[in-house]
Structures are given as C-alpha cells and as structure tokens.
C-alpha atoms as a PDB file:
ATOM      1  CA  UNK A   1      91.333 163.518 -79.722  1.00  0.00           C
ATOM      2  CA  UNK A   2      88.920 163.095 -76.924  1.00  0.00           C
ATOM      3  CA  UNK A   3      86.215 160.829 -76.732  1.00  0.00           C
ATOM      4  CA  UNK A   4      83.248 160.223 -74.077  1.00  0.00           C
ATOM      5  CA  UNK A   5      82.171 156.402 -73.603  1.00  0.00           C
ATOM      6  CA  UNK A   6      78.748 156.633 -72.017  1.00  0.00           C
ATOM      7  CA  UNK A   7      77.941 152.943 -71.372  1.00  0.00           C
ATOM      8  CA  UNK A   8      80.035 149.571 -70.931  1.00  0.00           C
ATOM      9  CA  UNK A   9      78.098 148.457 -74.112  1.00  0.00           C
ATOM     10  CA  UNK A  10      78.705 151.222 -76.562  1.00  0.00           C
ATOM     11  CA  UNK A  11      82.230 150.704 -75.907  1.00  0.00           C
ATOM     12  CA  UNK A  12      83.475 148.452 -78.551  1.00  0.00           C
ATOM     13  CA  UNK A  13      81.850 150.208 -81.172  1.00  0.00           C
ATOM     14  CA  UNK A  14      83.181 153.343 -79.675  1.00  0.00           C
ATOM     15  CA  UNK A  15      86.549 152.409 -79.720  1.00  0.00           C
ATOM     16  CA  UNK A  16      86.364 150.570 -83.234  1.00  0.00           C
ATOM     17  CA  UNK A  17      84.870 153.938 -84.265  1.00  0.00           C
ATOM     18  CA  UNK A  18      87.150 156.342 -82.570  1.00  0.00           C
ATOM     19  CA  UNK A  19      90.417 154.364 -83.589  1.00  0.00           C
ATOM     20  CA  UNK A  20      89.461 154.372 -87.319  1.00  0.00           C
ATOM     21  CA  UNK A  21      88.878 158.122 -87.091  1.00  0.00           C
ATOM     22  CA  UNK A  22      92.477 158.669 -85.231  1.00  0.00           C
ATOM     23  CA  UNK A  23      94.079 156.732 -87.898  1.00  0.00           C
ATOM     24  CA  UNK A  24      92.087 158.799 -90.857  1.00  0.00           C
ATOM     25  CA  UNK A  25      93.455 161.940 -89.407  1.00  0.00           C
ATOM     26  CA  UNK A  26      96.468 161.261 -88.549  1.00  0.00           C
ATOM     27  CA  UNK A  27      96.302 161.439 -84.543  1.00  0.00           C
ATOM     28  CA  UNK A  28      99.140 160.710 -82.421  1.00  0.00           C
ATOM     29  CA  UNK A  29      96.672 159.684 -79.760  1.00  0.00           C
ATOM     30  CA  UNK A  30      93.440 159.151 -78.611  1.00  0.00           C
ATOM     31  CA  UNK A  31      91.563 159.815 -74.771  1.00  0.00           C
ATOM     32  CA  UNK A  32      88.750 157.836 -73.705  1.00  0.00           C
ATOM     33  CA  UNK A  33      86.896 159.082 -70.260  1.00  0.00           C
ATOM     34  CA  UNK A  34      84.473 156.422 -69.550  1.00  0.00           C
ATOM     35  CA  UNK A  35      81.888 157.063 -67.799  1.00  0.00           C
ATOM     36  CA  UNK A  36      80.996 153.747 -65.978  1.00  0.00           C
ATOM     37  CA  UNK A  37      82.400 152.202 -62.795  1.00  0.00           C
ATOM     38  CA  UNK A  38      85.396 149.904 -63.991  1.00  0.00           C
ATOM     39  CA  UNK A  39      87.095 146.952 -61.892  1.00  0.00           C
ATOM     40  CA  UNK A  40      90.565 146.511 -61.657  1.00  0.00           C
ATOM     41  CA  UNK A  41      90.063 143.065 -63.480  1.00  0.00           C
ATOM     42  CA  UNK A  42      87.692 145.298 -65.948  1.00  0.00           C
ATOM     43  CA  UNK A  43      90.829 147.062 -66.506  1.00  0.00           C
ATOM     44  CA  UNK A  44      93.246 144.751 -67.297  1.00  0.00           C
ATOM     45  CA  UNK A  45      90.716 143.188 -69.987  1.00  0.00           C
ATOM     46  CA  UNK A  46      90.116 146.609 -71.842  1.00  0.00           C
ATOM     47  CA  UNK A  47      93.816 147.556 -72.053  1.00  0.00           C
ATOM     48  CA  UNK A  48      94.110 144.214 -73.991  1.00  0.00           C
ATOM     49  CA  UNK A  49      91.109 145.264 -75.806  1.00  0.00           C
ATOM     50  CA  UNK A  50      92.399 148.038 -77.086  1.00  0.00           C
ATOM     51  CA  UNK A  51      96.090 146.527 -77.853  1.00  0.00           C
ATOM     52  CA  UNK A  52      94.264 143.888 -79.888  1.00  0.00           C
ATOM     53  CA  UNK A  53      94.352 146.625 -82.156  1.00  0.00           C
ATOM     54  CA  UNK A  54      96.875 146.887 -85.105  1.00  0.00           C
ATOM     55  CA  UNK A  55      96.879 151.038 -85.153  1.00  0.00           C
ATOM     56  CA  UNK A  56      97.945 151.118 -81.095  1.00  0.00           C
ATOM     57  CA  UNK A  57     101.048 150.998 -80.090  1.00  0.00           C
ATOM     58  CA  UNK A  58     100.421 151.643 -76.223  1.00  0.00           C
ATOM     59  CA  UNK A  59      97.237 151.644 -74.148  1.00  0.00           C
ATOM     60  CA  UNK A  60      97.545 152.719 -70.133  1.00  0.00           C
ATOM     61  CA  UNK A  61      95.081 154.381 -67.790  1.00  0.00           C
ATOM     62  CA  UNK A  62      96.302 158.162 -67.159  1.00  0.00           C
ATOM     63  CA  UNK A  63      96.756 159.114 -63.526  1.00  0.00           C
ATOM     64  CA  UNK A  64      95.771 155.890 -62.131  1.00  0.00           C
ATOM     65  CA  UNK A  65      92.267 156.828 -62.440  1.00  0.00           C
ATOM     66  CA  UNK A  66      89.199 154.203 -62.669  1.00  0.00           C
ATOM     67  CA  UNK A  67      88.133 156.140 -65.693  1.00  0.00           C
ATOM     68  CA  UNK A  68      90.389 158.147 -68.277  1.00  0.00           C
ATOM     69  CA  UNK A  69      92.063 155.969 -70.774  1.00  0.00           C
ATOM     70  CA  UNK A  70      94.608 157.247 -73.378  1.00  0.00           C
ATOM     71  CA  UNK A  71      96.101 155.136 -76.258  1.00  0.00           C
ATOM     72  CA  UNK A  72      98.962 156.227 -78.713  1.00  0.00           C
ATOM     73  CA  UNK A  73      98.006 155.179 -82.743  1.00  0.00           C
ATOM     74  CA  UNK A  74     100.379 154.258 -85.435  1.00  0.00           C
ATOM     75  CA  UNK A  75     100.625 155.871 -88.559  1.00  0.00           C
ATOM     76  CA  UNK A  76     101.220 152.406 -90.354  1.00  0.00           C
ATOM     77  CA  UNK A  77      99.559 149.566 -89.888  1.00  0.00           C
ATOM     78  CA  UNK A  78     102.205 146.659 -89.433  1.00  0.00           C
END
C-alpha cells in the first residue's frame, strides 16, 4: 500500500487513516512518500509517531531518503 502525505499537517490523520485501512485489509506494509522537507530531528519524532502505534511492528525511512517512509503492520493487535 502506498500512500502520498501532501502537507506536515494532514499527516496524523493520514497515518491514523492509512494504518486502519492496512490493518482492515490485511497489509503486510504500508509506504508513505511525504512530500514536505523533513529534519533529521523531524525524523526521529515521526518514526516514534508511527511506533506509538499498536498495528506496527517496525517503522524506518527506505534508502536513507528525507522523504519515503515504510512501516510493517501486525495482523493482531497485542
């Protein structure tokens, strides 16, 4: 599953969103490209964003890239 984040504010609901949908269908992952500069402290925050999660198991940025973001789901919820 691929999904485009457009702004840094439409990202939460994005993810919230995208990760429900992943779950629902029973997706072994999920790619984000987002489409706004990101720091390297920026980063670090939204990988423990997205680990906050119950449904991830792993979040990392893919090729060391400022911008593509891929996460692995569950298919239980602990």
């Amino acid at each position: 599953m691929n999904t485009k984040i457009r702004s840094r504010t439409s990202f939460p609901r994005v993810l919230e969103e995208t990760l429900y949908q992943a779950y629902q269908e029973g997706k072994r992952s999920v790619d984000f490209l987002l489409l706004f500069p990101v720091t390297e402290q920026e980063r670090d925050q939204i990988i423990l964003q997205v680990k906050s999660y119950s449904v991830v198991l792993d979040a990392k940025w893919r090729f060391g890239t400022h911008c593509l973001y891929k996460t692995l789901t569950r298919k239980e919820i602990l």
